[in-house]
C-alpha atoms as a PDB file:
ATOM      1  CA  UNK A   1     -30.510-136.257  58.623  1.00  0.00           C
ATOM      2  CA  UNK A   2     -33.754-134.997  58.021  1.00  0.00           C
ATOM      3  CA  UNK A   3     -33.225-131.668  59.685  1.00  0.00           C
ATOM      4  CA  UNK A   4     -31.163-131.068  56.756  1.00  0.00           C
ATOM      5  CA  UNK A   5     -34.249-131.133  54.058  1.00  0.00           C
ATOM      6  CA  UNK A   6     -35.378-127.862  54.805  1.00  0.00           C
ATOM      7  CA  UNK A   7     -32.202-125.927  54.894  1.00  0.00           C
ATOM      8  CA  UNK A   8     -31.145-127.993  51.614  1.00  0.00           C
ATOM      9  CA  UNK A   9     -34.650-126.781  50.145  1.00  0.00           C
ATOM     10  CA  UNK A  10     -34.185-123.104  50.721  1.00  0.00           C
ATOM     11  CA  UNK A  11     -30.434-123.164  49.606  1.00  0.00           C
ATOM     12  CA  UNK A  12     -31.812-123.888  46.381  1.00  0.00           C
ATOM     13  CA  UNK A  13     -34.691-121.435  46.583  1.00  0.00           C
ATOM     14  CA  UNK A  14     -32.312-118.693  47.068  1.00  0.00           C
ATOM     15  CA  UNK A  15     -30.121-120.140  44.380  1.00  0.00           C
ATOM     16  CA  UNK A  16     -32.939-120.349  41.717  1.00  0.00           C
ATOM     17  CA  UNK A  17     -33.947-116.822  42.688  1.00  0.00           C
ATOM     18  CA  UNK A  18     -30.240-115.433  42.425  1.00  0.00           C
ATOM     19  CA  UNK A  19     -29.537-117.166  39.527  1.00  0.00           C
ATOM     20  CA  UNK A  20     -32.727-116.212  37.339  1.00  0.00           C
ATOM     21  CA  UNK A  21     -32.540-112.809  38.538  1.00  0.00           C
ATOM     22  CA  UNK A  22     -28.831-113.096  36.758  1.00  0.00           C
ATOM     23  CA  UNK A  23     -29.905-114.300  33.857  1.00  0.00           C
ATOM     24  CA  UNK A  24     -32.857-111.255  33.790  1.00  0.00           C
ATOM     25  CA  UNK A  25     -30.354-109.016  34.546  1.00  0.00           C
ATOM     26  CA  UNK A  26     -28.170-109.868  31.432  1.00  0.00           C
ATOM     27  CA  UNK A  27     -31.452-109.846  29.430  1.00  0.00           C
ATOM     28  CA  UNK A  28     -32.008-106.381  30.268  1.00  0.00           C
ATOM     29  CA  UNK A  29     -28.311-105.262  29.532  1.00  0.00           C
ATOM     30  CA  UNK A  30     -28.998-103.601  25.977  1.00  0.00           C
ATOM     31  CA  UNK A  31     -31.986-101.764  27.280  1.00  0.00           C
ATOM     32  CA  UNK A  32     -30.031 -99.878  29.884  1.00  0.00           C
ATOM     33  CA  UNK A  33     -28.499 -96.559  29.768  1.00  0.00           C
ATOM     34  CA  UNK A  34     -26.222 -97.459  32.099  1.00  0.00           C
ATOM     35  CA  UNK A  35     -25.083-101.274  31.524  1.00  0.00           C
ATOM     36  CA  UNK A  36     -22.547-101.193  33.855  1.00  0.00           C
ATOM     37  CA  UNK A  37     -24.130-100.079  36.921  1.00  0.00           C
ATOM     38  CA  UNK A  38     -26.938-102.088  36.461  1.00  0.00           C
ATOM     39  CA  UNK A  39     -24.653-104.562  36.894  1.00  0.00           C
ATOM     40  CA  UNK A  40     -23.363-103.639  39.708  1.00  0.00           C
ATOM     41  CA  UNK A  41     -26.741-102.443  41.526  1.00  0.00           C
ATOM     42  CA  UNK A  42     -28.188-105.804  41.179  1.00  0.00           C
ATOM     43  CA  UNK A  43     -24.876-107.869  42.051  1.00  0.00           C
ATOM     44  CA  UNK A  44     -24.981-106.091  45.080  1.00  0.00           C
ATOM     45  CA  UNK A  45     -28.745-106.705  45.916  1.00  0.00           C
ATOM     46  CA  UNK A  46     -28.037-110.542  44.896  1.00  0.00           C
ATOM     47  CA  UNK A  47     -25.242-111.063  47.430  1.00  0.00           C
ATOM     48  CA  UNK A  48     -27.479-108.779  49.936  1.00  0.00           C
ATOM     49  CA  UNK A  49     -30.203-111.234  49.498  1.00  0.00           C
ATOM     50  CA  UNK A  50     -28.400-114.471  49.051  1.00  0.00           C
ATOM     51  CA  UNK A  51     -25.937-113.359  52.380  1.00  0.00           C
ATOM     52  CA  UNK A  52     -28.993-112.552  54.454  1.00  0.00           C
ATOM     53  CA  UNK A  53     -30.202-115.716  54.347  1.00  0.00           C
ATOM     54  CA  UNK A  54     -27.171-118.004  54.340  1.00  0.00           C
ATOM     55  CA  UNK A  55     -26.428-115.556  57.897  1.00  0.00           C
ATOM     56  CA  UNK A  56     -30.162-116.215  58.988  1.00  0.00           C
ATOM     57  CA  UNK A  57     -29.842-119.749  58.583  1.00  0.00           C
ATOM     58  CA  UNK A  58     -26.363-120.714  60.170  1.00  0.00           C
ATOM     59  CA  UNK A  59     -27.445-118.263  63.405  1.00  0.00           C
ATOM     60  CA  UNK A  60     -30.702-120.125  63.331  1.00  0.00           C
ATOM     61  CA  UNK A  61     -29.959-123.777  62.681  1.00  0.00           C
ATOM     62  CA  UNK A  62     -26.091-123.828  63.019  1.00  0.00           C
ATOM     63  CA  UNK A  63     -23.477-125.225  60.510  1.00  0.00           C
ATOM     64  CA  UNK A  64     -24.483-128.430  58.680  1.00  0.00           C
ATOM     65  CA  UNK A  65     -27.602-126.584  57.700  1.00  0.00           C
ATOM     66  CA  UNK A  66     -25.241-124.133  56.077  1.00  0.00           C
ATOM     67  CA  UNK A  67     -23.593-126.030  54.601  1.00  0.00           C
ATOM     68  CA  UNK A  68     -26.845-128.483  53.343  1.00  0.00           C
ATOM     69  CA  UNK A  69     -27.982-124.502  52.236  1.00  0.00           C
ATOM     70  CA  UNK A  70     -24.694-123.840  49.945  1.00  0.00           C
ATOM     71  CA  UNK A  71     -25.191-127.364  48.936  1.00  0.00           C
ATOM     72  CA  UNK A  72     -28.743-126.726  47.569  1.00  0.00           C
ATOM     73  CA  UNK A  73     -27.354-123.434  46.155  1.00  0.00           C
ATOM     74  CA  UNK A  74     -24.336-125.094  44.377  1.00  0.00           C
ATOM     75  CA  UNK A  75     -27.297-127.641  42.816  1.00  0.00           C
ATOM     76  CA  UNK A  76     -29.327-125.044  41.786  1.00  0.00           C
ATOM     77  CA  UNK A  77     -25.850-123.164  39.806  1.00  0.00           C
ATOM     78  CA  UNK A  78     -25.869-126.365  37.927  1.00  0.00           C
ATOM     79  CA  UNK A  79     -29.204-126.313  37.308  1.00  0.00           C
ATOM     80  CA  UNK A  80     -29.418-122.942  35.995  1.00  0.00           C
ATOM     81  CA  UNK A  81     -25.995-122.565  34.026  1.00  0.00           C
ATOM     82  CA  UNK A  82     -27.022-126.018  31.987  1.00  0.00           C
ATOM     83  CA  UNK A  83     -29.417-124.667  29.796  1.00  0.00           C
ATOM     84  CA  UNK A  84     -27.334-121.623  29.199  1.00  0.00           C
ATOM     85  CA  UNK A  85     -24.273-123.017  27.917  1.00  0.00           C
ATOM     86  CA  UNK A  86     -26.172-124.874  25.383  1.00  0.00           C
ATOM     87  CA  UNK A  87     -27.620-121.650  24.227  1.00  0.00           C
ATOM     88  CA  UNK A  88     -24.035-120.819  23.133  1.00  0.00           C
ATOM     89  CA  UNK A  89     -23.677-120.396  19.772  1.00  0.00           C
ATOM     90  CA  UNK A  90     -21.801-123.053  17.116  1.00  0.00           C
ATOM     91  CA  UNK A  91     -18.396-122.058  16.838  1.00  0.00           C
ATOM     92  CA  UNK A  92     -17.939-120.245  20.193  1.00  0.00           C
ATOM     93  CA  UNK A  93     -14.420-120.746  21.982  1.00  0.00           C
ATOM     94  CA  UNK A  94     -16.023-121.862  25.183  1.00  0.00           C
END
């Protein structure tokens, strides 16, 4: 059970990382020439990143720490998407 801590731990390292690199991305979107493949370049190097590790753990440590990893990830998504959606502003649909 406590094998898991670690693998749980960096999950939701990688998830803070991927999901505040997200929100810098979408910061930066009216500074960009090109919006659209800014996008796209850093989606890419999020899933690179996020991917690499997920692999490196599961060939290292095997499947429950995996899936202890996507559950520290899926934490950290709540985590991070709280404060954003009550940034919204009054009167949005969502």
């Amino acid at each position: 059970m406590y094998a898991l801590v670690p693998p749980l731990a960096g999950g939701a390292l990688i998830g803070w990382v991927y999901f505040r690199s997200l929100w810098s991305a979408v910061r930066q979107l009216p500074h960009r020439a090109r919006p659209g493949a800014w996008m796209a370049g850093m989606l890419l190097l999020r899933l690179a990143l996020a991917g690499a590790v997920f692999a490196l753990i599961a060939r290292a440590a095997g499947w429950p720490a995996l899936i202890a990893a996507l559950a520290g990830f899926t934490l950290m998504r709540s985590i991070c998407v709280r404060p954003a959606r009550v940034a919204q502003p009054r009167g949005s649909s969502q």
